[in-house]
N, C-alpha and C. Protein backbone atom coordinates (compact mmCIF):
# COMPACT_ATOMS: atom_id res chain seq x y z
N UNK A 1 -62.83 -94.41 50.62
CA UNK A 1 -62.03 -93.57 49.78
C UNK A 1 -60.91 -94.42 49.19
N UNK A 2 -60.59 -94.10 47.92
CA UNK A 2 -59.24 -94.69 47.65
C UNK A 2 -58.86 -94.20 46.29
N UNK A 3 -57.45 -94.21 46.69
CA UNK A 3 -56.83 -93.05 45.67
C UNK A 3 -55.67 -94.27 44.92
N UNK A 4 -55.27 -93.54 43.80
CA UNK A 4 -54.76 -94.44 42.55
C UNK A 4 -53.63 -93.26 42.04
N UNK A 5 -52.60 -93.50 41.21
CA UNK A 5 -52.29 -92.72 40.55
C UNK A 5 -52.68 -93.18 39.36
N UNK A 6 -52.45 -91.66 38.58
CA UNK A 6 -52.71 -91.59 37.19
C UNK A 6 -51.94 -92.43 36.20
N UNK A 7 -52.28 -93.65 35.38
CA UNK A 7 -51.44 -94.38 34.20
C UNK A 7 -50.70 -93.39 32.93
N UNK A 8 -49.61 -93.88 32.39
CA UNK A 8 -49.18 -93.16 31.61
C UNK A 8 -49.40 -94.19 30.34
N UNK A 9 -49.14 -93.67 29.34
CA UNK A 9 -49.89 -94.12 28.19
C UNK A 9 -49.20 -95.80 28.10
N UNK A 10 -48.11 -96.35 28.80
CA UNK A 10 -47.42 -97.41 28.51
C UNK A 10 -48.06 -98.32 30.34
N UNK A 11 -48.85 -97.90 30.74
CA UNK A 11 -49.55 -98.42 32.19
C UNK A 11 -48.37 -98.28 33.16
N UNK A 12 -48.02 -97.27 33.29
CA UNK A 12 -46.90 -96.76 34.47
C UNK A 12 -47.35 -95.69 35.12
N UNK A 13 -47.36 -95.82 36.54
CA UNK A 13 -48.05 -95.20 37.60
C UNK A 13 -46.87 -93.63 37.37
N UNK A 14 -47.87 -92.82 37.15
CA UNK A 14 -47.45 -90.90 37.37
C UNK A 14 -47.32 -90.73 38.50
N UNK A 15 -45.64 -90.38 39.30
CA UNK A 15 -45.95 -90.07 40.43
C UNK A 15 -45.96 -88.85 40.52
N UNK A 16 -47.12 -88.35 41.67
CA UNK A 16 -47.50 -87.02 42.47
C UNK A 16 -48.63 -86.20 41.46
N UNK A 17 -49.70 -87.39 40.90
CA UNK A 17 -50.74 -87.14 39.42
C UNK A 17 -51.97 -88.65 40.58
N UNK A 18 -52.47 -88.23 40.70
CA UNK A 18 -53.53 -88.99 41.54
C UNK A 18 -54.86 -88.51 41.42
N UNK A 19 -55.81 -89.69 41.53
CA UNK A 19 -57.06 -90.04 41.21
C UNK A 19 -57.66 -90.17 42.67
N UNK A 20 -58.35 -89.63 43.31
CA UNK A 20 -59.47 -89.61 44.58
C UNK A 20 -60.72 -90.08 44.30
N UNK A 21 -61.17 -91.28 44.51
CA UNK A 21 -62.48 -91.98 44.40
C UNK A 21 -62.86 -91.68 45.73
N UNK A 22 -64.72 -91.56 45.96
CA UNK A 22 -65.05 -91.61 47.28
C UNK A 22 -66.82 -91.88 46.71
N UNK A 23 -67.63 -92.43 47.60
CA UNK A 23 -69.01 -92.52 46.70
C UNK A 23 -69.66 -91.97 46.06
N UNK A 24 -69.64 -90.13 46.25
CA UNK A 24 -70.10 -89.10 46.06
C UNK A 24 -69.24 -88.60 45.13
N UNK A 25 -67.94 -88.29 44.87
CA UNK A 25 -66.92 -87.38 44.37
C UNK A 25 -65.75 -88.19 43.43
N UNK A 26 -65.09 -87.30 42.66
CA UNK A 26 -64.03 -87.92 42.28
C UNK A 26 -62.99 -86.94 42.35
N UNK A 27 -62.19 -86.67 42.37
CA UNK A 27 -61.38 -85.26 42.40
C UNK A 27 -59.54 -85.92 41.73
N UNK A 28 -59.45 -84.89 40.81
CA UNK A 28 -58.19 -85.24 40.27
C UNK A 28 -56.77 -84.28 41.01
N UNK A 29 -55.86 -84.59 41.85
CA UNK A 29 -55.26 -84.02 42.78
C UNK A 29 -53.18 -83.96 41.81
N UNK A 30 -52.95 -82.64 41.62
CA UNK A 30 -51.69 -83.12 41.34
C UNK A 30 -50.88 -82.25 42.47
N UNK A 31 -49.84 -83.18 42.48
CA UNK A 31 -48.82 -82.96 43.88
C UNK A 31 -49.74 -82.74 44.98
N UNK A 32 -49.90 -81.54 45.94
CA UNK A 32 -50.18 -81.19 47.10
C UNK A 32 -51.64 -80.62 46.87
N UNK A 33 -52.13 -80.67 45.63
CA UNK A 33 -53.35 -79.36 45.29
C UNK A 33 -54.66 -79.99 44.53
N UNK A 34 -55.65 -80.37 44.55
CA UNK A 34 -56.61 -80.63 44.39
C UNK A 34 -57.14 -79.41 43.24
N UNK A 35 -57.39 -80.00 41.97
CA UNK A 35 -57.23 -79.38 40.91
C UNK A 35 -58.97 -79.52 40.11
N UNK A 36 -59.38 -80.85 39.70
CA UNK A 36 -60.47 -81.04 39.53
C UNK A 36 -61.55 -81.73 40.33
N UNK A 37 -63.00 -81.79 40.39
CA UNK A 37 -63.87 -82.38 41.40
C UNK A 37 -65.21 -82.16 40.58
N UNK A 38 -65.13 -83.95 40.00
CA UNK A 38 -66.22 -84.26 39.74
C UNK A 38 -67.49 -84.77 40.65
N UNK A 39 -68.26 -84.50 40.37
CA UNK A 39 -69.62 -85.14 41.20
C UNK A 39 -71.05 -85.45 40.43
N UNK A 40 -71.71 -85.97 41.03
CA UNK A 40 -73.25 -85.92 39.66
C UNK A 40 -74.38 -85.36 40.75
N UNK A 41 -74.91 -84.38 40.32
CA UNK A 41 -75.89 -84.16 40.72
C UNK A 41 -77.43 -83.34 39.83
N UNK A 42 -78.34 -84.32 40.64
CA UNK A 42 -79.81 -84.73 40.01
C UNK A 42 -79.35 -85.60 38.58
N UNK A 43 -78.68 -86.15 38.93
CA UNK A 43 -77.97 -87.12 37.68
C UNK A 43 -77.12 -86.55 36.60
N UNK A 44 -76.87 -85.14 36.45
CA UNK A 44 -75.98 -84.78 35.87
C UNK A 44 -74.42 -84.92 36.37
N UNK A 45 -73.37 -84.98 35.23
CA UNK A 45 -72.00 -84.82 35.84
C UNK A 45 -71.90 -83.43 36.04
N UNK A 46 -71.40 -82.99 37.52
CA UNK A 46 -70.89 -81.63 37.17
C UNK A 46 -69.27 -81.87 37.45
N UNK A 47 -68.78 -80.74 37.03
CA UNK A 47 -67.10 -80.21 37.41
C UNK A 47 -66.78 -79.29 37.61
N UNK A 48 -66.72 -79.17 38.62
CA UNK A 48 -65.52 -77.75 39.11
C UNK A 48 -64.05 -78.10 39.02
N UNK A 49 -63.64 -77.13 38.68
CA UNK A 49 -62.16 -76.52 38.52
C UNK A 49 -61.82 -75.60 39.77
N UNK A 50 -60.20 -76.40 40.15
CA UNK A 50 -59.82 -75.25 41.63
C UNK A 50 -59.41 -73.94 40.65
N UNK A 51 -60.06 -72.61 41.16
CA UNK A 51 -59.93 -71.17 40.51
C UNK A 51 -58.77 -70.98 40.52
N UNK A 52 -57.54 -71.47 41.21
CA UNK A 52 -56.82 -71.40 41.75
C UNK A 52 -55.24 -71.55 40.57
N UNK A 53 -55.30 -73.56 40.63
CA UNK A 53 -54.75 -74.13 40.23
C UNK A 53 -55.14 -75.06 39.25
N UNK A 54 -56.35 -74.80 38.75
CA UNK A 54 -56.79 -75.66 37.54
C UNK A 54 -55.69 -75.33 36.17
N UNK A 55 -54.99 -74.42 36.24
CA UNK A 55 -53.94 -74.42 34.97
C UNK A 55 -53.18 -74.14 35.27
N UNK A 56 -52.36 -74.65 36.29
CA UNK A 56 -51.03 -73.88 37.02
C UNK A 56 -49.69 -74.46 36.33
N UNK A 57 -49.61 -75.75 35.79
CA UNK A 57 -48.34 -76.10 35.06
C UNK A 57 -48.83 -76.50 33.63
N UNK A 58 -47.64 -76.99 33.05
CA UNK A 58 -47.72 -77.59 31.90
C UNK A 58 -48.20 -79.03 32.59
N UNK A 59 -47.32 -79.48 33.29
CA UNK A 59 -47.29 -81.01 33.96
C UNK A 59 -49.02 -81.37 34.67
N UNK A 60 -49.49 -79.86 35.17
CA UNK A 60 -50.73 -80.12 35.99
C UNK A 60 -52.13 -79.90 34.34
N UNK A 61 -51.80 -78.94 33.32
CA UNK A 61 -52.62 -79.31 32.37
C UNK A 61 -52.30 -80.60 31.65
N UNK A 62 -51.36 -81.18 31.59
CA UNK A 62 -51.47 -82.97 31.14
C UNK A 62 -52.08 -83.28 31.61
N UNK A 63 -52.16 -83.34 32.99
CA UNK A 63 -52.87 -84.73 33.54
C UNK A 63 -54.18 -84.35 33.72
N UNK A 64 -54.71 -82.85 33.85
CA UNK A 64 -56.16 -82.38 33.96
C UNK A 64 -56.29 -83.13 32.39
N UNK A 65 -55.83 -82.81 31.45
CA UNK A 65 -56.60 -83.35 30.06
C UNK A 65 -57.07 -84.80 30.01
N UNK A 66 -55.85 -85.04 30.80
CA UNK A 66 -56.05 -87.14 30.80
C UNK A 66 -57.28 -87.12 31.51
N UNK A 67 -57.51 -86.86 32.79
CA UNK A 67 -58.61 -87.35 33.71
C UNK A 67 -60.16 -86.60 33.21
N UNK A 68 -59.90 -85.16 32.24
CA UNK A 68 -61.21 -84.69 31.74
C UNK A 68 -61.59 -85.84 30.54
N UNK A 69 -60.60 -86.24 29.80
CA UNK A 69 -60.53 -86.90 28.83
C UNK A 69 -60.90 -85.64 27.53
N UNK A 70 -60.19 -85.37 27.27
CA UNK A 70 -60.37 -83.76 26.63
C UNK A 70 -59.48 -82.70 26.36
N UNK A 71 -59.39 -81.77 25.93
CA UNK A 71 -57.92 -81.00 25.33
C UNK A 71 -58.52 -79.83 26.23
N UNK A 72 -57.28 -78.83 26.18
CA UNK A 72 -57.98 -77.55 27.11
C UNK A 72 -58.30 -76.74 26.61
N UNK A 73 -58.73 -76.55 25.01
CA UNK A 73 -59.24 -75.82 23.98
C UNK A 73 -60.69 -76.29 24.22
N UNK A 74 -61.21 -77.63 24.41
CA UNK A 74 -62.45 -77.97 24.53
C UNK A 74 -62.83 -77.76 26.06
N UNK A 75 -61.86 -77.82 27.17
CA UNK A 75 -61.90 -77.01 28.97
C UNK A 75 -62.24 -76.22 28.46
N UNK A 76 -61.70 -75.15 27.92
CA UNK A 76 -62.23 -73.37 28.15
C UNK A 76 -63.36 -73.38 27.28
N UNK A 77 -64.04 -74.12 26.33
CA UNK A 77 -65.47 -74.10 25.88
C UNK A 77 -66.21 -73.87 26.91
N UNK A 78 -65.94 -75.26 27.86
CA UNK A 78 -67.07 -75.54 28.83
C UNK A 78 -67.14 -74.85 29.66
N UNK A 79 -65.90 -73.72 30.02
CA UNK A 79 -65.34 -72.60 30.97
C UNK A 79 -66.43 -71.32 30.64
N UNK A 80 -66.85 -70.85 29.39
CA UNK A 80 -67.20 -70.23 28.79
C UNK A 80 -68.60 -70.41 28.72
N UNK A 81 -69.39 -71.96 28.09
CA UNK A 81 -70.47 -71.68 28.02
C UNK A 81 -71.33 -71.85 29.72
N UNK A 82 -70.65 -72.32 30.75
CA UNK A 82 -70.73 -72.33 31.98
C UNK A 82 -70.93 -73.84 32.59
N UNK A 83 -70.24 -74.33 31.69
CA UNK A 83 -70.73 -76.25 32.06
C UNK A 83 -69.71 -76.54 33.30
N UNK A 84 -68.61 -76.09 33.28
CA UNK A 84 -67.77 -76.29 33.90
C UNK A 84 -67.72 -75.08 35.05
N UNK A 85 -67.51 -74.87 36.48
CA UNK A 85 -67.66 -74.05 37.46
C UNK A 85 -66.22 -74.43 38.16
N UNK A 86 -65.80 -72.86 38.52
CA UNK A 86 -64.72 -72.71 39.34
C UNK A 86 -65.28 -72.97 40.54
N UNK A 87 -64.38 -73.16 41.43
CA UNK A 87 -64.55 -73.53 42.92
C UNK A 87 -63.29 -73.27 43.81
N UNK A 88 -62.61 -72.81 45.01
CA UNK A 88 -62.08 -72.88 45.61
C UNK A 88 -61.78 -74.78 46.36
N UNK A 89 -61.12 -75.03 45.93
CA UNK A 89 -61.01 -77.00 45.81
C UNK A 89 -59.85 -77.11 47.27
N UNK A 90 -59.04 -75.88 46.86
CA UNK A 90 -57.90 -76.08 48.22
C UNK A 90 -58.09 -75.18 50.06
């Protein structure tokens, strides 16, 4: 496992905005709460969103956009057409 924080556009470490690598998973964690969790399976990427806290700040939708690589107008597409799955993450 090993975790990183998130870069800011000038390569300066975001603190309490962190990146969770592990062989299987990736999960984007801000402060105390585990927010996104990527994985691939049968070779697809999937993503769940914590039901929870996937849009809980302004500060926690920045950094979900950085690590989706994506705006949250194009999130709630994928929310919608079902690409993207809620999950209980915490």
């Amino acid at each position: 496992m090993k975790t990183t924080n998130i870069k800011s556009s000038k390569g300066n470490s975001i603190p309490n905005q962190f990146i969770i690598h592990t062989p299987e998973v990736t999960f984007f964690q801000s402060y105390d709460s585990i927010i996104v969790k990527t994985t691939f399976e049968d070779g697809q990427r999937v993503v769940y969103l914590d039901k929870t806290y996937w849009n809980y700040s302004k500060t926690t939708s920045k950094y979900r956009n950085q690590f989706l690589g994506e705006t949250k107008k194009e999130t709630m597409r994928k929310i919608e057409a079902g690409i993207y799955k809620f999950a209980n993450l915490n």
